[in-house]
PDB file of N, CA and C in Angstrom:
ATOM      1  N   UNK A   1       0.826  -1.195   0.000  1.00  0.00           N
ATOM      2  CA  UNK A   1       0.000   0.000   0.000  1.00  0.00           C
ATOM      3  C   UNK A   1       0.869   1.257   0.000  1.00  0.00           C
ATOM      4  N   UNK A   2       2.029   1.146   0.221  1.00  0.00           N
ATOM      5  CA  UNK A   2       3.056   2.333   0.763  1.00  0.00           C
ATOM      6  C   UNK A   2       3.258   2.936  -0.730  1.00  0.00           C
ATOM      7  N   UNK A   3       3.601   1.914  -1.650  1.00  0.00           N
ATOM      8  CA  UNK A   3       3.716   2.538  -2.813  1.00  0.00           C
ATOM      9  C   UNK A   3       2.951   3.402  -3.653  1.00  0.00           C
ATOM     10  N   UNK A   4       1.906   2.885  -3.541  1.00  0.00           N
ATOM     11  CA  UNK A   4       0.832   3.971  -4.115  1.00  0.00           C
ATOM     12  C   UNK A   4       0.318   5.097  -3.680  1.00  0.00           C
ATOM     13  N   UNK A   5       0.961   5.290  -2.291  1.00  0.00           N
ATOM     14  CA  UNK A   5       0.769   6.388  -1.879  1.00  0.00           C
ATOM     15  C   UNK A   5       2.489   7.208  -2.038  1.00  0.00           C
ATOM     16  N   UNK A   6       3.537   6.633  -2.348  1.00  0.00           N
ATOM     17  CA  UNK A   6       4.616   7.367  -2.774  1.00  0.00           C
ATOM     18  C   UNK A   6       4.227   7.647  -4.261  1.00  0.00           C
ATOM     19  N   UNK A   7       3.488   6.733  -5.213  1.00  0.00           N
ATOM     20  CA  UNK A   7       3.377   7.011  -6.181  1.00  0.00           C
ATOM     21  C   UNK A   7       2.685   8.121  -6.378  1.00  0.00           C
ATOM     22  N   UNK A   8       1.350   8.230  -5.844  1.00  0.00           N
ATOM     23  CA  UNK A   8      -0.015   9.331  -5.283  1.00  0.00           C
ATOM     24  C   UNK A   8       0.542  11.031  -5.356  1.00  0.00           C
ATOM     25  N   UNK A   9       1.666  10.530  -4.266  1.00  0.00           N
ATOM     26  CA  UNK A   9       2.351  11.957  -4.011  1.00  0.00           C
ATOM     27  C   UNK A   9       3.007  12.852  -5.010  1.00  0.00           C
ATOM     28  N   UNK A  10       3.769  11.486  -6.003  1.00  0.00           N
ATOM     29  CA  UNK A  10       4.486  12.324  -6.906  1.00  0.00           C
ATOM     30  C   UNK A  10       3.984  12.784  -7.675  1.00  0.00           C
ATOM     31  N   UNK A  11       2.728  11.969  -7.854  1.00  0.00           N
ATOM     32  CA  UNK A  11       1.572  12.522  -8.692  1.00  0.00           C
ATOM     33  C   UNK A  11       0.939  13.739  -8.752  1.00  0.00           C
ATOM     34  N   UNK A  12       0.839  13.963  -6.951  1.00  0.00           N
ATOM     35  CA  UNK A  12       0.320  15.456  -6.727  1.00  0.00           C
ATOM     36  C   UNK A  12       1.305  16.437  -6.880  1.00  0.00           C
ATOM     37  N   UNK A  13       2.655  16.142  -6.791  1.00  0.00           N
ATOM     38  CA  UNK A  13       3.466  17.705  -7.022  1.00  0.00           C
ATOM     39  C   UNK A  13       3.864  17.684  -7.880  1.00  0.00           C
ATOM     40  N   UNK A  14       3.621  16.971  -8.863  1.00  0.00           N
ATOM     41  CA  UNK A  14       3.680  17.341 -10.855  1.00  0.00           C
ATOM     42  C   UNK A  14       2.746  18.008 -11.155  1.00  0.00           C
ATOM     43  N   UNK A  15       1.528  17.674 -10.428  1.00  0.00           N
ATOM     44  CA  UNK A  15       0.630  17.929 -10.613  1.00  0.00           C
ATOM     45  C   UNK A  15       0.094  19.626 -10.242  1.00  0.00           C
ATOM     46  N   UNK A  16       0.669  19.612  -9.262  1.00  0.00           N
ATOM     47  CA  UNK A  16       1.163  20.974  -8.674  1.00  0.00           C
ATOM     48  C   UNK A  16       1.719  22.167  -9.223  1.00  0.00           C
ATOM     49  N   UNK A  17       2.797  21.188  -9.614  1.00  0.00           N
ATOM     50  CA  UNK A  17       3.394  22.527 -10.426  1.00  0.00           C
ATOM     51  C   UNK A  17       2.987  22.752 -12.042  1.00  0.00           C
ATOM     52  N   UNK A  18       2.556  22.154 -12.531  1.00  0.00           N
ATOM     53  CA  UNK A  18       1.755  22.543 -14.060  1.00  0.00           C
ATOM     54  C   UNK A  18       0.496  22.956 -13.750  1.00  0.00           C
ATOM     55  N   UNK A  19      -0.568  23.086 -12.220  1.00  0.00           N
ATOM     56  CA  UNK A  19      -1.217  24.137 -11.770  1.00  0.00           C
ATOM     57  C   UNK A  19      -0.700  25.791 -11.582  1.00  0.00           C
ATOM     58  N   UNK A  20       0.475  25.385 -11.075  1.00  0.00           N
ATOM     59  CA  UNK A  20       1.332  26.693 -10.926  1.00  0.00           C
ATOM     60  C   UNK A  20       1.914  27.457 -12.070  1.00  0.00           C
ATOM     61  N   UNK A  21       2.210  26.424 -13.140  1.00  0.00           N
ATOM     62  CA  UNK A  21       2.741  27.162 -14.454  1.00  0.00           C
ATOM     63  C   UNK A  21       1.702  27.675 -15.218  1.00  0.00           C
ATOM     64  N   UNK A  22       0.378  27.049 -14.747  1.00  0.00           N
ATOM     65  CA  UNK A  22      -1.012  27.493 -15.501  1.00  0.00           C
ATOM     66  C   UNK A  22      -1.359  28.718 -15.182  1.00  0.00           C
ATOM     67  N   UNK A  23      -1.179  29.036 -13.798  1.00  0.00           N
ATOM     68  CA  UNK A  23      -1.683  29.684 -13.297  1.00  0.00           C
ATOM     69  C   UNK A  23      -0.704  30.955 -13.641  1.00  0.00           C
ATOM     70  N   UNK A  24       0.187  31.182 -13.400  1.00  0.00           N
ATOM     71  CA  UNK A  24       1.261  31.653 -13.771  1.00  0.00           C
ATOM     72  C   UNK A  24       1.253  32.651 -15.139  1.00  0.00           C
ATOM     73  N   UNK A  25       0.709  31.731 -16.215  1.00  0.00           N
ATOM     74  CA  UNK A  25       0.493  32.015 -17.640  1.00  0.00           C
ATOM     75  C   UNK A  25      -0.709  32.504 -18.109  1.00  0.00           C
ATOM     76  N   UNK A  26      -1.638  32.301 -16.847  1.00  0.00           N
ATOM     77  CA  UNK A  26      -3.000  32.941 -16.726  1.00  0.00           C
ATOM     78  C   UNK A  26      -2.696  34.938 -16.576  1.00  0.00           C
ATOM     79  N   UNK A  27      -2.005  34.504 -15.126  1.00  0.00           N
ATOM     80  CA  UNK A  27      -1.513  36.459 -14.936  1.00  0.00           C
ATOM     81  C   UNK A  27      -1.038  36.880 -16.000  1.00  0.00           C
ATOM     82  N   UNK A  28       0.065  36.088 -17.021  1.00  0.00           N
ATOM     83  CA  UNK A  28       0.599  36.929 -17.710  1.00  0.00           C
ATOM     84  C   UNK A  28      -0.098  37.302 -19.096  1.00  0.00           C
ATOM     85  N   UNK A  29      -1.270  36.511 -18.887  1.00  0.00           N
ATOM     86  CA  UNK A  29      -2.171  36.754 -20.187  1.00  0.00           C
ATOM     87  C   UNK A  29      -3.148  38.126 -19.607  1.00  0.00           C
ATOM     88  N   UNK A  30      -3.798  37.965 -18.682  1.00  0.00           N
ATOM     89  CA  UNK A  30      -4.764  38.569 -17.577  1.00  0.00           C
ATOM     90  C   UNK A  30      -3.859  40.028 -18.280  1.00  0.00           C
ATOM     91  N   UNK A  31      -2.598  40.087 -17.701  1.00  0.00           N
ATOM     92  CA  UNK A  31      -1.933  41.665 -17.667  1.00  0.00           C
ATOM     93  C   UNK A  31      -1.588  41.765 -19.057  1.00  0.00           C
ATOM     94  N   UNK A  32      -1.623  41.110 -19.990  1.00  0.00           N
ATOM     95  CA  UNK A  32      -1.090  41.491 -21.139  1.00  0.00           C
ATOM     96  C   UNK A  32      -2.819  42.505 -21.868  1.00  0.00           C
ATOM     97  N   UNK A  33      -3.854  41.397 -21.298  1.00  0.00           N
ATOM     98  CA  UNK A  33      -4.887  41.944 -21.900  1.00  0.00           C
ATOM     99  C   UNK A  33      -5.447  43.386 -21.441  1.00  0.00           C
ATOM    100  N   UNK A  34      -5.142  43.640 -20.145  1.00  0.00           N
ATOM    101  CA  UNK A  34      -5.254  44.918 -19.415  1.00  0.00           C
ATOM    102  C   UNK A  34      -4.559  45.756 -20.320  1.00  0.00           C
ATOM    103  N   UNK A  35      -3.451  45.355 -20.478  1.00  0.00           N
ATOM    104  CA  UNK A  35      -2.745  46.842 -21.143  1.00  0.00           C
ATOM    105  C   UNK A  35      -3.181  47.217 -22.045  1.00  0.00           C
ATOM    106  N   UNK A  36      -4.094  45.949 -22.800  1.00  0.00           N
ATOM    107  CA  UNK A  36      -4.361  47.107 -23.909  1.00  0.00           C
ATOM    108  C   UNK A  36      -5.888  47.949 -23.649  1.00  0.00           C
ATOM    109  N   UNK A  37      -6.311  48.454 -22.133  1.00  0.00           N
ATOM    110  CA  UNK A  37      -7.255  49.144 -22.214  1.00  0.00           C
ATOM    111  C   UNK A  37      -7.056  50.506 -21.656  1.00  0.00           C
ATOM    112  N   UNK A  38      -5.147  50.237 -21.089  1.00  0.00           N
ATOM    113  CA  UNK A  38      -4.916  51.749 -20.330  1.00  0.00           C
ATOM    114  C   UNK A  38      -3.720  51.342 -19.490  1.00  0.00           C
ATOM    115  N   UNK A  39      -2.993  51.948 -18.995  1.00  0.00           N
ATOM    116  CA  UNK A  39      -1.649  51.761 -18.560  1.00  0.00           C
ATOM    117  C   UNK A  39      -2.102  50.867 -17.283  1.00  0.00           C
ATOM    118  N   UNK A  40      -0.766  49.732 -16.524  1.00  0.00           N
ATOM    119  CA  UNK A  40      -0.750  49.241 -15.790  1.00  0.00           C
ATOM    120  C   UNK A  40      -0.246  49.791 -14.432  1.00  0.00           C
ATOM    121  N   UNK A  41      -1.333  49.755 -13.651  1.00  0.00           N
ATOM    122  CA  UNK A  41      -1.016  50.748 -12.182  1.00  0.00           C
ATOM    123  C   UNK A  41      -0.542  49.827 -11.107  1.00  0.00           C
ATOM    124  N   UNK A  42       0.470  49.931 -10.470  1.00  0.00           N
ATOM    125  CA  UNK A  42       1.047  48.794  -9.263  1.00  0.00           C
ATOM    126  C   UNK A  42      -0.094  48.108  -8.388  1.00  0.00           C
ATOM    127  N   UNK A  43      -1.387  48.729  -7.722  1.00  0.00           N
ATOM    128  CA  UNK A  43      -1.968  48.239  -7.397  1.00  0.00           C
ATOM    129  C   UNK A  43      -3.087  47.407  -8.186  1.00  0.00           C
ATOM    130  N   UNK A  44      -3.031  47.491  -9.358  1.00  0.00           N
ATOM    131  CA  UNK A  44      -4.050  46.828 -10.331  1.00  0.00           C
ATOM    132  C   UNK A  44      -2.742  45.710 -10.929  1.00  0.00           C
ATOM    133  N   UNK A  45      -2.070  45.871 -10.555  1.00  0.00           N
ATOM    134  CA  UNK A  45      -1.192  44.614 -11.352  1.00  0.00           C
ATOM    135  C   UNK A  45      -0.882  43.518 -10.029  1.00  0.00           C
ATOM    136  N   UNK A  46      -0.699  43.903  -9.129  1.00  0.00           N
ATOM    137  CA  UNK A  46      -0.643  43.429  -7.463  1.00  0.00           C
ATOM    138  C   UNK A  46      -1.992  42.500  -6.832  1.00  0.00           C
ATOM    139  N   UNK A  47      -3.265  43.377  -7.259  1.00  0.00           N
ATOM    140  CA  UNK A  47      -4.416  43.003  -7.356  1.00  0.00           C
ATOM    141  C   UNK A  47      -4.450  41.727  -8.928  1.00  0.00           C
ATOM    142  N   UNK A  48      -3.981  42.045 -10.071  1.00  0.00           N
ATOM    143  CA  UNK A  48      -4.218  40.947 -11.139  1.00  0.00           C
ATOM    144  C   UNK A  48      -3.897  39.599 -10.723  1.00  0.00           C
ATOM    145  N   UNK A  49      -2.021  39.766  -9.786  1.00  0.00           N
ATOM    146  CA  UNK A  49      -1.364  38.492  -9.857  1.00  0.00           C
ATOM    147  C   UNK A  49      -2.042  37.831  -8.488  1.00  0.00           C
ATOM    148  N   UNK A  50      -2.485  38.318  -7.407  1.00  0.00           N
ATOM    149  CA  UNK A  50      -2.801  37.924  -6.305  1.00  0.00           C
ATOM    150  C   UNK A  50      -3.911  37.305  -6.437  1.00  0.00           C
ATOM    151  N   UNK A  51      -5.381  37.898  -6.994  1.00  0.00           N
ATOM    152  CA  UNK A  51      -6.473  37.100  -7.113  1.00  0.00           C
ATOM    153  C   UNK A  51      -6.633  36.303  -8.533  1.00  0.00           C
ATOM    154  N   UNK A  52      -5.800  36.194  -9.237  1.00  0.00           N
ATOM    155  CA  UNK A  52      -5.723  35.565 -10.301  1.00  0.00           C
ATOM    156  C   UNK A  52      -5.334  34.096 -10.246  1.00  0.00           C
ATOM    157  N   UNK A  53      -3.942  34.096  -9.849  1.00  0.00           N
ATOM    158  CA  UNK A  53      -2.647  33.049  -9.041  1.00  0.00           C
ATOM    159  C   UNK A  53      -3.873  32.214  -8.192  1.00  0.00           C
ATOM    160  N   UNK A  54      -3.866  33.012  -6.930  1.00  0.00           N
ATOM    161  CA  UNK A  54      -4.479  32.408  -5.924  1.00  0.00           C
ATOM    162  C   UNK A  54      -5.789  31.669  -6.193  1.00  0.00           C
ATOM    163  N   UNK A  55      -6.818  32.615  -7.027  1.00  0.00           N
ATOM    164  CA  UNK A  55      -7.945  31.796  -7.410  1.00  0.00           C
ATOM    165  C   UNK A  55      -7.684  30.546  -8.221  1.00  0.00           C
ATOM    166  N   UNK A  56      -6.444  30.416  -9.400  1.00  0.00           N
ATOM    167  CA  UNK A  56      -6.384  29.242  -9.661  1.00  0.00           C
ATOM    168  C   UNK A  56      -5.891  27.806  -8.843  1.00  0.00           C
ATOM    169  N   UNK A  57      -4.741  28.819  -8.133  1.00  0.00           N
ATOM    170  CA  UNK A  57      -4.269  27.710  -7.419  1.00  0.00           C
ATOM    171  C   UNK A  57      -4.792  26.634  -6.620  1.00  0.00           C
ATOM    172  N   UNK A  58      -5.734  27.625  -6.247  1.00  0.00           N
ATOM    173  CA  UNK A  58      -6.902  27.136  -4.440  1.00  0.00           C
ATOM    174  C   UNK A  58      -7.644  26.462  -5.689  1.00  0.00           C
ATOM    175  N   UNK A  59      -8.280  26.894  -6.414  1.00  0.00           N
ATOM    176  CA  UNK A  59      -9.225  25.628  -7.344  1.00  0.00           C
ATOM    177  C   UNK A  59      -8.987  24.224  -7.624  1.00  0.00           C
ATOM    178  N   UNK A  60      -7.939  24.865  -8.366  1.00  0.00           N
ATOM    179  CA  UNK A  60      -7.231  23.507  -9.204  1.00  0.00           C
ATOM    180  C   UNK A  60      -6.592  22.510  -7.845  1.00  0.00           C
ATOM    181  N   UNK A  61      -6.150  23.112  -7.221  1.00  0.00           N
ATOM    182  CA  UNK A  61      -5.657  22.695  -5.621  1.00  0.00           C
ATOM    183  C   UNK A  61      -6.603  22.024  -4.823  1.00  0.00           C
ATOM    184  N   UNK A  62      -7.409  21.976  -5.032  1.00  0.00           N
ATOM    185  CA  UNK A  62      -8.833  21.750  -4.422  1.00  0.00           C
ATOM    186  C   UNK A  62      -8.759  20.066  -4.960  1.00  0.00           C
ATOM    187  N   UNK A  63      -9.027  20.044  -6.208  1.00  0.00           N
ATOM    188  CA  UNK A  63      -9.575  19.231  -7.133  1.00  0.00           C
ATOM    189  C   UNK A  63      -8.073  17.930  -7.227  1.00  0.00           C
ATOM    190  N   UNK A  64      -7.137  18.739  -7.134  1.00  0.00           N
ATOM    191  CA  UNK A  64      -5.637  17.901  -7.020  1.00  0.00           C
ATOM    192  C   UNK A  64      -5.831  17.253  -5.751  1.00  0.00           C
ATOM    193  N   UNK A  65      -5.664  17.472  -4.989  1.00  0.00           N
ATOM    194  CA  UNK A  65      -5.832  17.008  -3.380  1.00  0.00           C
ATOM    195  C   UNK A  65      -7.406  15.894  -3.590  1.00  0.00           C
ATOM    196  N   UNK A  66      -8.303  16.238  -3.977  1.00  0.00           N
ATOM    197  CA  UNK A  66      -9.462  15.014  -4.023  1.00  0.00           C
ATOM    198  C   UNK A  66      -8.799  14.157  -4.585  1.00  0.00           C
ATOM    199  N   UNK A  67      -7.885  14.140  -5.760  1.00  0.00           N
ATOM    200  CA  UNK A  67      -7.431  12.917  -6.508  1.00  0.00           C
ATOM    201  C   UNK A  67      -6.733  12.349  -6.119  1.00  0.00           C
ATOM    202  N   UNK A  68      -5.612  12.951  -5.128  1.00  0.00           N
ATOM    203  CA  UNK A  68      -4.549  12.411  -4.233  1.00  0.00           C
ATOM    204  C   UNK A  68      -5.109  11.506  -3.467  1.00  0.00           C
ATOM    205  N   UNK A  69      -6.003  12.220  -3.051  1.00  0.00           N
ATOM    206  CA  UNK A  69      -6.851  11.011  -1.435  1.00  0.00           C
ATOM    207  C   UNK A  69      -7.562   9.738  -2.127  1.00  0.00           C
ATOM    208  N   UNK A  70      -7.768  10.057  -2.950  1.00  0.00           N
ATOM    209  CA  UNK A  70      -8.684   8.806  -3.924  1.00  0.00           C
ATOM    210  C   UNK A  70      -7.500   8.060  -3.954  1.00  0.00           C
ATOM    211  N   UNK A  71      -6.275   8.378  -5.146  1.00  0.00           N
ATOM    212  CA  UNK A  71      -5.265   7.371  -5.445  1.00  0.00           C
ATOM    213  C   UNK A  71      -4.845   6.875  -4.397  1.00  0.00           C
ATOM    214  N   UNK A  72      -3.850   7.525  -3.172  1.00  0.00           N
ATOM    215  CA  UNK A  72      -3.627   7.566  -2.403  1.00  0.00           C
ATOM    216  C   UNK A  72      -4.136   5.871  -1.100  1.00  0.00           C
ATOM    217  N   UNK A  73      -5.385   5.940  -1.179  1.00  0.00           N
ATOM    218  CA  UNK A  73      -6.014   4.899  -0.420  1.00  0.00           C
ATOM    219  C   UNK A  73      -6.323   5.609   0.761  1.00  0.00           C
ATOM    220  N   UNK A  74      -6.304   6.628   0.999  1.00  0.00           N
ATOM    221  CA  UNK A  74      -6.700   7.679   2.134  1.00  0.00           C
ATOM    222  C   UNK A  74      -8.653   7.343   2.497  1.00  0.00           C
ATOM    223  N   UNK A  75      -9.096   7.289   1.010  1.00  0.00           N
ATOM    224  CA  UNK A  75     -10.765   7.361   0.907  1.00  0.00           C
ATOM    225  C   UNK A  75     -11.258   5.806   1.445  1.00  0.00           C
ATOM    226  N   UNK A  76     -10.304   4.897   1.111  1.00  0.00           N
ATOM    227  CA  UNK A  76     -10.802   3.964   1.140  1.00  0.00           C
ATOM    228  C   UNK A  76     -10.351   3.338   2.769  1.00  0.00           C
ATOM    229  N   UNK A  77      -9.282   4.217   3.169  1.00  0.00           N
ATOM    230  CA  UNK A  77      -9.051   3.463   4.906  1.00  0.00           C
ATOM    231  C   UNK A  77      -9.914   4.322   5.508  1.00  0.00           C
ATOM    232  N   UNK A  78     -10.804   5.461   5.174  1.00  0.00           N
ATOM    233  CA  UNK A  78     -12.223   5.946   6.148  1.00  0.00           C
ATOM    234  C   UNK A  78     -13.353   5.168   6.052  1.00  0.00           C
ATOM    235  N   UNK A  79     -13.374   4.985   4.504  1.00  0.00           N
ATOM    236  CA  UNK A  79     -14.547   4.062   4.130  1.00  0.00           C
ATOM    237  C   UNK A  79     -14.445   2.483   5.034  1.00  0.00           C
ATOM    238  N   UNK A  80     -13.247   2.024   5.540  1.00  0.00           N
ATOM    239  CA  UNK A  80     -13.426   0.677   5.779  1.00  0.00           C
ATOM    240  C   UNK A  80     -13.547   1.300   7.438  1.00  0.00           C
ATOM    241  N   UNK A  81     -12.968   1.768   7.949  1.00  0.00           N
ATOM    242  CA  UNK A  81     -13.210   2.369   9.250  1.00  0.00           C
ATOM    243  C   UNK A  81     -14.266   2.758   9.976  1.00  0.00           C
ATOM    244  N   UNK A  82     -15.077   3.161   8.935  1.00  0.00           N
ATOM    245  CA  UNK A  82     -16.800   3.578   8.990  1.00  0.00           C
ATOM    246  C   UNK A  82     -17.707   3.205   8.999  1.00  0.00           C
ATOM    247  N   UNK A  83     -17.360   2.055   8.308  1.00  0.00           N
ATOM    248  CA  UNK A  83     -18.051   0.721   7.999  1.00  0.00           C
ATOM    249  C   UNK A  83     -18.564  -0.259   9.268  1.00  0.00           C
ATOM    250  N   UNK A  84     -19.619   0.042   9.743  1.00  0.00           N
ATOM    251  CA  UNK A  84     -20.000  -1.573  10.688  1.00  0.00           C
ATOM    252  C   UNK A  84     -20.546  -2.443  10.570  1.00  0.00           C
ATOM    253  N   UNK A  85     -19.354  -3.224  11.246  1.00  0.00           N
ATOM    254  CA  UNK A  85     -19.776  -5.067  11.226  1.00  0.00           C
ATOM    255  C   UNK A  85     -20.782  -5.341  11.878  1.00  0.00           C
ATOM    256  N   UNK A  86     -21.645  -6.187  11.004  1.00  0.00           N
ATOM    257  CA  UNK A  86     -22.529  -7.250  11.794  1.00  0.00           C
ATOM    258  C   UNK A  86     -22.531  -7.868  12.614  1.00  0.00           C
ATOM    259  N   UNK A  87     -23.187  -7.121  13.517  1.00  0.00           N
ATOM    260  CA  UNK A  87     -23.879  -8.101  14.972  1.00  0.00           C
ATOM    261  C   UNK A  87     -24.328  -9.507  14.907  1.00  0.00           C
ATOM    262  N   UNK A  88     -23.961 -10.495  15.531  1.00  0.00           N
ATOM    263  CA  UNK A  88     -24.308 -11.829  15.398  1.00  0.00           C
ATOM    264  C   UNK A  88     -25.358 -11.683  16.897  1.00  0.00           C
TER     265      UNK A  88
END
């Protein structure tokens, strides 16, 4: 069982970081498209990368972490834990 949860893991921080490069490439699209409606002001570019970044990250982050616990065997040692045996 150990393995698939070393496997699980590596899974999630590949997984991780091509959230992060997404996200990443999101701001730099986000600010490229701003500029063309009027110059870029420090707090509107501060404000782009912060709720931009973050909203993807926490999403996609969200959805990475459910898959981890699934592969992982995390879902399935609550599920058997939860589970009660029959009374004789």
């Amino acid at each position: 069982m150990q393995p698939d949860r070393e496997r699980a893991a590596s899974e999630f921080r590949r997984m991780m970081g091509w959230i992060a490069l997404a996200g990443a490439l999101m701001v730099i699209a986000s600010l490229c498209y701003l500029s063309l409606y009027g110059p870029l002001r420090l707090h509107m570019v501060v404000a782009a990368i912060a709720g931009i970044f973050v909203s993807v990250l926490l999403g996609c982050g969200l959805f990475a972490a459910a898959f981890f616990s699934d592969k992982s065997g995390h879902d399935r040692e609550v599920t058997d834990a939860t589970r009660r045996e029959p009374r004789d």
